[in-house]
N, C-alpha and C. Protein backbone atom coordinates (compact mmCIF):
# COMPACT_ATOMS: atom_id res chain seq x y z
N UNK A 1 37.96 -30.03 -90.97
CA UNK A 1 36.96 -30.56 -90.04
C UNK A 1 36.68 -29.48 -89.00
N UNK A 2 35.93 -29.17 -88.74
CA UNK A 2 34.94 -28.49 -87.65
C UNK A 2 35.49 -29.02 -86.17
N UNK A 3 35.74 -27.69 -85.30
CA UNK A 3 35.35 -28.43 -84.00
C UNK A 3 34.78 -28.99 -83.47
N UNK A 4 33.58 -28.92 -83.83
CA UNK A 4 32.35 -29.59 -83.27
C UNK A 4 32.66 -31.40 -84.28
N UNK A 5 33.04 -31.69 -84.60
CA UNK A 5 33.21 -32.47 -85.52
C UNK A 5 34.08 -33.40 -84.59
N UNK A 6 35.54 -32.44 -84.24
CA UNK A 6 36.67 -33.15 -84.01
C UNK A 6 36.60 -33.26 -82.88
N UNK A 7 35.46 -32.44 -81.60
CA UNK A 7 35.08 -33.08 -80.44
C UNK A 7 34.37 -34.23 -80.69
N UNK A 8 33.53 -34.11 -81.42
CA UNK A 8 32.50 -35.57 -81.47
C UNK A 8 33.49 -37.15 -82.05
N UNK A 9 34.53 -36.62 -83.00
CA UNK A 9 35.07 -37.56 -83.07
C UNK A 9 36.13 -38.43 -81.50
N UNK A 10 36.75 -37.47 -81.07
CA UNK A 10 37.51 -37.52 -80.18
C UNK A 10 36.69 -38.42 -79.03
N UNK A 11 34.91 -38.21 -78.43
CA UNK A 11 34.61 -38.21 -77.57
C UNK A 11 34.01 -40.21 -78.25
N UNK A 12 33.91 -39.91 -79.06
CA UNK A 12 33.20 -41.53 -79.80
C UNK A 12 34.75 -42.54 -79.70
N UNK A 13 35.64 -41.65 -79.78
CA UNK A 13 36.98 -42.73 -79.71
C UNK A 13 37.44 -43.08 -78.72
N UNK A 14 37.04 -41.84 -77.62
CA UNK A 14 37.26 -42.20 -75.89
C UNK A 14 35.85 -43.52 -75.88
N UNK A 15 34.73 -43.61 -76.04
CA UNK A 15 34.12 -44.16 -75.57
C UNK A 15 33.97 -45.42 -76.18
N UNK A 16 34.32 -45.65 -77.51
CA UNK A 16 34.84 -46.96 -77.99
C UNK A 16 35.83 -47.54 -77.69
N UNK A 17 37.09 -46.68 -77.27
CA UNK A 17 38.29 -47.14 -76.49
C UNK A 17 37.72 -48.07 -75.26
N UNK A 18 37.26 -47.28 -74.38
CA UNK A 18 36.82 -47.76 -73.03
C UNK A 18 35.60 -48.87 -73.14
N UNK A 19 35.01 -49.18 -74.16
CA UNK A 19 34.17 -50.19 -73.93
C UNK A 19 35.12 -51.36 -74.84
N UNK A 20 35.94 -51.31 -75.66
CA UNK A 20 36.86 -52.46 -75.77
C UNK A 20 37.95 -52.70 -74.87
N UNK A 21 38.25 -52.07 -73.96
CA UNK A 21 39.15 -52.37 -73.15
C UNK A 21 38.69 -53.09 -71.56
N UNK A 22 37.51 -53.15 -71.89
CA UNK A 22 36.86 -53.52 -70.37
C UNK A 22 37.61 -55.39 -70.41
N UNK A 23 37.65 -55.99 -71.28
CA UNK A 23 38.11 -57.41 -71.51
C UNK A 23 39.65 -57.36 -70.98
N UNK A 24 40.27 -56.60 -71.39
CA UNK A 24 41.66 -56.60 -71.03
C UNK A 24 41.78 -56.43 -69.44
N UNK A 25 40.89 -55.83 -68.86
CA UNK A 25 40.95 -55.37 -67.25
C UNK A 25 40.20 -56.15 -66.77
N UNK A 26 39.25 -56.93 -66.72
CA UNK A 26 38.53 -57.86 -66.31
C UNK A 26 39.70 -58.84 -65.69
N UNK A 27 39.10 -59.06 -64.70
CA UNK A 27 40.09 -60.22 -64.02
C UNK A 27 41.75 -59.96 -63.82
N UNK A 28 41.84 -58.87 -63.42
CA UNK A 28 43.21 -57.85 -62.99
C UNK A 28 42.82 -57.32 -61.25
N UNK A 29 43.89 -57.36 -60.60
CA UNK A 29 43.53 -56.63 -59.50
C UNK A 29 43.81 -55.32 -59.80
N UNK A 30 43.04 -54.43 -58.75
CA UNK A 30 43.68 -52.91 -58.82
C UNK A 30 42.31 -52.39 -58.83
N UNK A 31 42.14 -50.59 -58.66
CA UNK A 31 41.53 -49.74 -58.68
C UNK A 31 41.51 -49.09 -60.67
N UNK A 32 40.60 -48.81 -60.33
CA UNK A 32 40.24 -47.41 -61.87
C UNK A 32 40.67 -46.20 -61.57
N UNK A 33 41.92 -45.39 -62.16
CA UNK A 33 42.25 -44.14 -62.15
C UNK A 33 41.53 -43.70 -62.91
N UNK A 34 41.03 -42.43 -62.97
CA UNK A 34 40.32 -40.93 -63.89
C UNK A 34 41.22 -39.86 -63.40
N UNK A 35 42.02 -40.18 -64.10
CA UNK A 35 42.64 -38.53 -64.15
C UNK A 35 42.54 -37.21 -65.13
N UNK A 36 41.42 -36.43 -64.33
CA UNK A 36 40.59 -35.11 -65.03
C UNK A 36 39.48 -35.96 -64.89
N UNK A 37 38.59 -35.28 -63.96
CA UNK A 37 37.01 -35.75 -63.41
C UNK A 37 36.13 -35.00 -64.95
N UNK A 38 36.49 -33.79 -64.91
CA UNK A 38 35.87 -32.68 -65.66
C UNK A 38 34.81 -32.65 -65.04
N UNK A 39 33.41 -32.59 -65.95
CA UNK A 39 31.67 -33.16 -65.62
C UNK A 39 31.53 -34.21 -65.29
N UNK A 40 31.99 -35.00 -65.42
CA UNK A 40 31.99 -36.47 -65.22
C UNK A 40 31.34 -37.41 -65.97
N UNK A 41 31.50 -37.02 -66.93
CA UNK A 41 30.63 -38.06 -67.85
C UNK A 41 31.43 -39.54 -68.39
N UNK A 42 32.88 -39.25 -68.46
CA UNK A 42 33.63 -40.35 -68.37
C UNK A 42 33.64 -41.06 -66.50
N UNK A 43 33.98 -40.21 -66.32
CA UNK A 43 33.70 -41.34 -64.90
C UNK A 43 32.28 -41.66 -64.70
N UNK A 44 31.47 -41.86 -64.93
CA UNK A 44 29.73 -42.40 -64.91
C UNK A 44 30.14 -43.17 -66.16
N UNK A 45 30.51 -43.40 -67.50
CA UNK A 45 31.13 -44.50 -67.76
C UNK A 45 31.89 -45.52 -67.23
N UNK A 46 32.41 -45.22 -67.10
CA UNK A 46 33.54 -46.05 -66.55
C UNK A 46 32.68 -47.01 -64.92
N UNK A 47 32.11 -46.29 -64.64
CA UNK A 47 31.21 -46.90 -62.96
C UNK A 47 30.35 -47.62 -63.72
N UNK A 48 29.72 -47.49 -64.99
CA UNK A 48 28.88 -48.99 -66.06
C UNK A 48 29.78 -49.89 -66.17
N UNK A 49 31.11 -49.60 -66.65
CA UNK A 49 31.60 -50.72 -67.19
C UNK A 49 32.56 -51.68 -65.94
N UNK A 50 32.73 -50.91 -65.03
CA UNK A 50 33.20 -51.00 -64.05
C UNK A 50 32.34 -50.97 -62.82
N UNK A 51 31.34 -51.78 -62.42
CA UNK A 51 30.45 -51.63 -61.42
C UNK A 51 30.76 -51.95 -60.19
N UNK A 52 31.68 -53.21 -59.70
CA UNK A 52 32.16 -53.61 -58.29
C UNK A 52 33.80 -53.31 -58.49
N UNK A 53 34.42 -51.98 -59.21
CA UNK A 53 35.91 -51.55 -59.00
C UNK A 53 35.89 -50.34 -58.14
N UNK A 54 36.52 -50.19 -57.68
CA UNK A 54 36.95 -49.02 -56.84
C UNK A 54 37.39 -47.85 -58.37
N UNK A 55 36.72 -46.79 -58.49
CA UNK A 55 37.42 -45.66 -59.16
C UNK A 55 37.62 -44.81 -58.17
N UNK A 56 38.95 -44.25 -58.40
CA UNK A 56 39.43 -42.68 -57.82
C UNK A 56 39.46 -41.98 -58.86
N UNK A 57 39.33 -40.68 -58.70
CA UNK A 57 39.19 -39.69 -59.68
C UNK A 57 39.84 -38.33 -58.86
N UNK A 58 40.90 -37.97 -60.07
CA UNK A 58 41.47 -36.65 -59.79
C UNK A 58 40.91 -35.33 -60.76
N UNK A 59 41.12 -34.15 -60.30
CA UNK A 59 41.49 -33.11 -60.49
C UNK A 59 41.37 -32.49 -60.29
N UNK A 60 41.82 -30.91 -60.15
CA UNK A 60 41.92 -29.51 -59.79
C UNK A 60 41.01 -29.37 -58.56
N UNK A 61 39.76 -29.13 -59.09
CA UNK A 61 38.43 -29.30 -58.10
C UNK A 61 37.30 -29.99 -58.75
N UNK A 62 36.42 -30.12 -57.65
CA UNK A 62 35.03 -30.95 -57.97
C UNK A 62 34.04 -29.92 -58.61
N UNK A 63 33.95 -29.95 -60.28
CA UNK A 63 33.23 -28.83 -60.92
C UNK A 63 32.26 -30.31 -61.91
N UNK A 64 31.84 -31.45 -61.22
CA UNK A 64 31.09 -32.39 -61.92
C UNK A 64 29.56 -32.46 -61.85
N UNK A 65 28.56 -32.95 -62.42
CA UNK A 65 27.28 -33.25 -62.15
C UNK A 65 27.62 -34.14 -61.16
N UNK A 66 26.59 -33.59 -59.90
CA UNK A 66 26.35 -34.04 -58.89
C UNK A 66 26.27 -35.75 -58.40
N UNK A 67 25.69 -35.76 -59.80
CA UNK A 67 24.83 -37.16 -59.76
C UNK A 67 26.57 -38.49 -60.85
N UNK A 68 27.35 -37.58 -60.98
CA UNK A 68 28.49 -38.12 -61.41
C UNK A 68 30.03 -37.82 -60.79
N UNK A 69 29.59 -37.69 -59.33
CA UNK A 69 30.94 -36.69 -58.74
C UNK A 69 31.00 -38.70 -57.83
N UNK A 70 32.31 -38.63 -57.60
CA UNK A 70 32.82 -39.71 -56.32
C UNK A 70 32.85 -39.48 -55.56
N UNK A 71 32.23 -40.56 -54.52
CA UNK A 71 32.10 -40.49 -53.19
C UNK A 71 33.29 -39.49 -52.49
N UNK A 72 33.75 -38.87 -51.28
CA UNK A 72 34.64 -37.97 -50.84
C UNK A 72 35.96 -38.95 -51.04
N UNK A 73 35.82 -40.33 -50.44
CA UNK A 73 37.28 -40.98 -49.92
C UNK A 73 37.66 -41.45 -51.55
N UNK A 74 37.06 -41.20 -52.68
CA UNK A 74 37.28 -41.40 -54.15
C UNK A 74 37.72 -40.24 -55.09
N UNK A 75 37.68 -39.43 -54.03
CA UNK A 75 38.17 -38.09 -55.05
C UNK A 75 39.15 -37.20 -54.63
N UNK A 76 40.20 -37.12 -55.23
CA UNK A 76 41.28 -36.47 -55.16
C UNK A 76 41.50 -35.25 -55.72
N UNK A 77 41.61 -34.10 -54.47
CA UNK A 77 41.39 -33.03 -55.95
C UNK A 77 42.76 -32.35 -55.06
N UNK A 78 43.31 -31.04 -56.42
CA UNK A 78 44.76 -30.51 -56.74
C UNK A 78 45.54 -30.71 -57.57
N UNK A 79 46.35 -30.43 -57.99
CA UNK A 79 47.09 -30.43 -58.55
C UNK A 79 47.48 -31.72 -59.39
N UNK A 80 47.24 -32.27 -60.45
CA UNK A 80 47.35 -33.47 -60.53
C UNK A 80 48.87 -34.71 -60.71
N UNK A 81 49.43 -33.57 -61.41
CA UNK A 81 50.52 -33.63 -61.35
C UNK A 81 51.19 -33.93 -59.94
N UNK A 82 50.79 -33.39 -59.17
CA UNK A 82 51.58 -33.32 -57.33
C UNK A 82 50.84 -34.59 -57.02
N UNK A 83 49.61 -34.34 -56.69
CA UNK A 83 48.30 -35.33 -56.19
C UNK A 83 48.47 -36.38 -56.51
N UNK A 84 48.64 -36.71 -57.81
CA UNK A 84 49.04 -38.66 -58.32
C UNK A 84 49.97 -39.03 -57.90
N UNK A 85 50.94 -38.23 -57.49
CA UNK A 85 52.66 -38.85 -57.44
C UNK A 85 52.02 -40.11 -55.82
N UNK A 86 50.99 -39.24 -55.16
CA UNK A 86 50.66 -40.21 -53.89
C UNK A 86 50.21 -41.70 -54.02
N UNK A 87 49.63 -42.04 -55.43
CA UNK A 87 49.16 -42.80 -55.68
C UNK A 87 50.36 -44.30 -56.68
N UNK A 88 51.64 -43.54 -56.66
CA UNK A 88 52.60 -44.58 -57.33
C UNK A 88 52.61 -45.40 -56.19
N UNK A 89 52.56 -47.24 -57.06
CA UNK A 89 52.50 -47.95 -56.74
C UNK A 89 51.44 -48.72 -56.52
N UNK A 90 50.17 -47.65 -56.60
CA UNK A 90 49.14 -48.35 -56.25
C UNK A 90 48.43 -49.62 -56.78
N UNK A 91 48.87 -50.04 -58.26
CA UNK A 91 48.77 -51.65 -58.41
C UNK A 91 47.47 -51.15 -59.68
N UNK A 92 46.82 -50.08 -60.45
CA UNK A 92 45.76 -49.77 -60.82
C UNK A 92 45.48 -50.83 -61.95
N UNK A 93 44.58 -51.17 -62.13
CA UNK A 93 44.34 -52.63 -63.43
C UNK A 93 43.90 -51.37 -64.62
N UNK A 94 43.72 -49.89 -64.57
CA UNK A 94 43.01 -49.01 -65.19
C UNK A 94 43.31 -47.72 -65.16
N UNK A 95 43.99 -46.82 -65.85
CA UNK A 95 44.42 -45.43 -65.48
C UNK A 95 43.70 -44.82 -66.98
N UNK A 96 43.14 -43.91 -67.14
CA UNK A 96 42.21 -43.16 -67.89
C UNK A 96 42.70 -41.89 -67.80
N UNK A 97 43.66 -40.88 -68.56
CA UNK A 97 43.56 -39.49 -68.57
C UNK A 97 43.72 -38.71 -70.17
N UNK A 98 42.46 -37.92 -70.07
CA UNK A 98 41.87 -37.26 -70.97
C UNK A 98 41.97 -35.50 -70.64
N UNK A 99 43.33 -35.43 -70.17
CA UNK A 99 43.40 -33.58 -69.52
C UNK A 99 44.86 -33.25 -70.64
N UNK A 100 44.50 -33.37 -72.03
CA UNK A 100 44.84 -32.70 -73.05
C UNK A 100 44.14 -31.40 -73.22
N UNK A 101 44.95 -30.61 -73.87
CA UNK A 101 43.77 -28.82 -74.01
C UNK A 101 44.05 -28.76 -75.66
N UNK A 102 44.99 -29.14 -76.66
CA UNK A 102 44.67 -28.55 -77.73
C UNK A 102 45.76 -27.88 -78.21
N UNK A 103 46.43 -27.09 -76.63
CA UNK A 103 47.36 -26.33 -76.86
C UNK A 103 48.66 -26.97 -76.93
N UNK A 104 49.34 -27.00 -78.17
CA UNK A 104 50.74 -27.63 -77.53
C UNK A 104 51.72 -27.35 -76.61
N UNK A 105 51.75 -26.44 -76.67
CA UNK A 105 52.77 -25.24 -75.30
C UNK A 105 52.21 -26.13 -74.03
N UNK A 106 50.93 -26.17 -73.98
CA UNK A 106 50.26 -26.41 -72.62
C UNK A 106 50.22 -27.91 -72.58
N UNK A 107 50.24 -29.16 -73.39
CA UNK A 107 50.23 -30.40 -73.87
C UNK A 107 52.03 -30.70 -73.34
N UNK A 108 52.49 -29.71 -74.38
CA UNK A 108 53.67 -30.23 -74.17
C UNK A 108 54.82 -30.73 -72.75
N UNK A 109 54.30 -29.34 -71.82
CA UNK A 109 54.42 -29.55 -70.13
C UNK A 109 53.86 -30.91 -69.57
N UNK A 110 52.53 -30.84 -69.82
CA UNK A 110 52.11 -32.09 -69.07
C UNK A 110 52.73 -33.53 -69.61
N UNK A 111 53.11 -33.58 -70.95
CA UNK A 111 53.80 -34.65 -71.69
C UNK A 111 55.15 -34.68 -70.51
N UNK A 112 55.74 -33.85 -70.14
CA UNK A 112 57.12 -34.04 -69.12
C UNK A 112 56.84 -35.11 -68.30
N UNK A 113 55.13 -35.22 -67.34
CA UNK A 113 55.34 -35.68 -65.91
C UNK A 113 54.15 -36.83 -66.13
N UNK A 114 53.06 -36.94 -67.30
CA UNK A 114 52.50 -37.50 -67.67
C UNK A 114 52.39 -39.05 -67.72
N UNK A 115 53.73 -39.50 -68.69
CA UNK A 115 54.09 -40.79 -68.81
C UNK A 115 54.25 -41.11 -67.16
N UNK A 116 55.17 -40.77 -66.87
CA UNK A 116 55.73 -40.89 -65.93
C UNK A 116 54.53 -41.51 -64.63
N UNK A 117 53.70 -40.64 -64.76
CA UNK A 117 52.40 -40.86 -63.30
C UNK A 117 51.85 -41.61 -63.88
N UNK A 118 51.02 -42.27 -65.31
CA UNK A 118 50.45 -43.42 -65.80
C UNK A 118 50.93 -45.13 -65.87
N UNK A 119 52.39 -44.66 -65.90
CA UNK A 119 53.77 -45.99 -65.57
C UNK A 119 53.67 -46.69 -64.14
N UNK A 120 53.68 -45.56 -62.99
CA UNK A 120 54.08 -45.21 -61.74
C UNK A 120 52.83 -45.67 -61.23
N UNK A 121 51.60 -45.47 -61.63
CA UNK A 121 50.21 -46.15 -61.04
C UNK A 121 49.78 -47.30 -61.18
N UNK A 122 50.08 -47.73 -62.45
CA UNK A 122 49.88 -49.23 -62.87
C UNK A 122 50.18 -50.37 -62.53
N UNK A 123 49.39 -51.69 -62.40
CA UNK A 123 50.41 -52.75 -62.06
C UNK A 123 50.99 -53.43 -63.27
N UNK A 124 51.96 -54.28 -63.41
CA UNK A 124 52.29 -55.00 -64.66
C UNK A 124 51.19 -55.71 -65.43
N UNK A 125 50.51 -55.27 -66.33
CA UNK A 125 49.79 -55.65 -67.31
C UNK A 125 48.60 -55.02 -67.06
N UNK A 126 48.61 -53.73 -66.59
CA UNK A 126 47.63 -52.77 -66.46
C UNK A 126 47.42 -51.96 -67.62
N UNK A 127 46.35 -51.38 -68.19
CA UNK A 127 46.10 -50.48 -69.11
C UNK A 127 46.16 -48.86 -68.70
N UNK A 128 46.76 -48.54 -69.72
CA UNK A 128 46.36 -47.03 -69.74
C UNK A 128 45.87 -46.01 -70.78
N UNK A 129 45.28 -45.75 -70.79
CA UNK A 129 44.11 -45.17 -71.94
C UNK A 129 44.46 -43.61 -71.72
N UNK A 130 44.96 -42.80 -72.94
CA UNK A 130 45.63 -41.06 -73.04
C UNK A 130 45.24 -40.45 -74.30
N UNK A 131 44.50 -39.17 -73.81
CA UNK A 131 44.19 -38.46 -75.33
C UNK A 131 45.75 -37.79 -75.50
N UNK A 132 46.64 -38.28 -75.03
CA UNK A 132 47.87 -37.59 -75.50
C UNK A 132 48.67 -38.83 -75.01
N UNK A 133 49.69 -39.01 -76.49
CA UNK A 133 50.97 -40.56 -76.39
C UNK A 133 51.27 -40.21 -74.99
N UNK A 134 51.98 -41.45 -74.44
CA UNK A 134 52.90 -41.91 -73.48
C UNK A 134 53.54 -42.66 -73.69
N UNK A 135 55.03 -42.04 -74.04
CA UNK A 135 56.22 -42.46 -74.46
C UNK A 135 57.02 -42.71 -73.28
N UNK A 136 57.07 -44.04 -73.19
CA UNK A 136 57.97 -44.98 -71.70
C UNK A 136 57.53 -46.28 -72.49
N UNK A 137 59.44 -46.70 -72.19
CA UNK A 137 59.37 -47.88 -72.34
C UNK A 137 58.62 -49.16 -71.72
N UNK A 138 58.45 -49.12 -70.58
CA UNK A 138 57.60 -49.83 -69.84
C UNK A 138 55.95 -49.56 -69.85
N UNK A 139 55.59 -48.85 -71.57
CA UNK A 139 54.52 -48.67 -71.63
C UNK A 139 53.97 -49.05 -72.89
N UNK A 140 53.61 -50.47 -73.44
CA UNK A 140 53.66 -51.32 -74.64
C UNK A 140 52.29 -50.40 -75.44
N UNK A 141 52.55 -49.75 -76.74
CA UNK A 141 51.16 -49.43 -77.14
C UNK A 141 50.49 -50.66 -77.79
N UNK A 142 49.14 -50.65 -77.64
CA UNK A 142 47.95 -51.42 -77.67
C UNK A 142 47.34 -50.65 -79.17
N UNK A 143 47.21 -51.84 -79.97
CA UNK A 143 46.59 -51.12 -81.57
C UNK A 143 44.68 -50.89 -80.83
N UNK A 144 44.00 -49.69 -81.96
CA UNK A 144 43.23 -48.89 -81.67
C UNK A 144 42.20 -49.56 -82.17
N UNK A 145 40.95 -49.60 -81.41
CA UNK A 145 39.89 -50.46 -82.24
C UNK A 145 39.53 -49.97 -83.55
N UNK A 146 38.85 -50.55 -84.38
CA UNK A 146 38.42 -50.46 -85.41
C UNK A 146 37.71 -49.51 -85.81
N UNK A 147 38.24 -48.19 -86.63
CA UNK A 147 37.12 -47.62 -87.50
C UNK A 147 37.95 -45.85 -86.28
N UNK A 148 39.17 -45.75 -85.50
CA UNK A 148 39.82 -44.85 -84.75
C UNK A 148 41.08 -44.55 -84.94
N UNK A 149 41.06 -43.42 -85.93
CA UNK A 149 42.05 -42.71 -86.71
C UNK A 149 43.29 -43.04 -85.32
N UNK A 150 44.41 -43.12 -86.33
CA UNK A 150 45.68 -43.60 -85.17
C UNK A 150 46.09 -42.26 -84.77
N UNK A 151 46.43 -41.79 -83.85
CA UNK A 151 46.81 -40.24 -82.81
C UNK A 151 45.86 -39.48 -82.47
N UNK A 152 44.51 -40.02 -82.49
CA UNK A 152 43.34 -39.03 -82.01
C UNK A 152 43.44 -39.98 -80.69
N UNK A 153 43.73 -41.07 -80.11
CA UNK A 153 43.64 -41.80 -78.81
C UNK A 153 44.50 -42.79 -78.42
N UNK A 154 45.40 -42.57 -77.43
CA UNK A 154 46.37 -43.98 -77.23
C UNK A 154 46.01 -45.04 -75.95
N UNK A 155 46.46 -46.72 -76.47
CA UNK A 155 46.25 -47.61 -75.45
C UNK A 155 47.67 -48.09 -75.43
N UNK A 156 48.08 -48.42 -74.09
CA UNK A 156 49.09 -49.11 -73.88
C UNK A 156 48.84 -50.23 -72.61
N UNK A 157 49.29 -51.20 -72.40
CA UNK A 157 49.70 -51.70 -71.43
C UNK A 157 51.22 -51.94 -70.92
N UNK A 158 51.02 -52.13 -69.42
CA UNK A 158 52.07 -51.77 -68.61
C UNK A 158 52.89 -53.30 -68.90
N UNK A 159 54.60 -52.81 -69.22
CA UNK A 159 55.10 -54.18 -69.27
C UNK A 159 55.50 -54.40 -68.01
């Protein structure tokens, strides 16, 4: 398969993920995490499916379309790894991170602190949606909608 292939697949499985999961978060308290703004084209999703939630959105810096960047008091930028640890506890009905690279060397680091900040944000029976597993027990995986090869996208909810 082609890159161009295995982005398009990847990006149709993020966005089928997130439009079947809007039922599960419906009627949950909490905020929408985006962790990795990128362009922002997932977070301008997520503000459709999510219209009266609070999203925060992390990362590095603000390198998004203008017209898809969060308000200032919604955006968290640095280090993400450091930057989220501020946010344990926060009760999130929704944590979203898609800051996989491809590389395993470079996958494999963020797999260390990863689980860990998606667990740590959530409230009990919160979702968390990862282009890379999160292996914690207190993190139940959720089977993949229909027609989304199993390890191209993971869902779990928080036990």
């Amino acid at each position: 398969m082609s890159r161009l292939d295995s982005f398009i697949r990847r990006l149709t499985a993020q966005r089928d993920i997130l439009n079947a999961i809007v039922e599960l978060v419906d009627g949950r308290e909490g905020p929408v995490l985006e962790f990795g703004l990128g362009n922002g084209r997932t977070y301008d999703h997520l503000r459709e499916q999510f219209p009266d939630r609070r999203i925060i959105a992390f990362d590095r810096e603000v390198r998004s379309y203008s017209s898809s960047t969060p308000p200032a008091e919604n955006m968290v930028t640095g280090d993400i790894r450091q930057s989220g640890q501020d946010f344990l506890g926060i009760g999130a009905a929704l944590a979203h991170a898609d800051i996989g690279t491809g590389h395993d060397d470079i996958d494999a680091i963020t797999l260390t602190w990863l689980p860990q900040l998606m667990e740590g944000v959530l409230a009990p029976g919160g979702i968390a949606v990862s282009g890379l597993p999160l292996e914690r027990d207190a993190l139940e995986p959720l089977p993949l909608p229909p027609g989304i090869k199993e390890g191209r996208y993971f869902i779990y909810r928080r036990r």
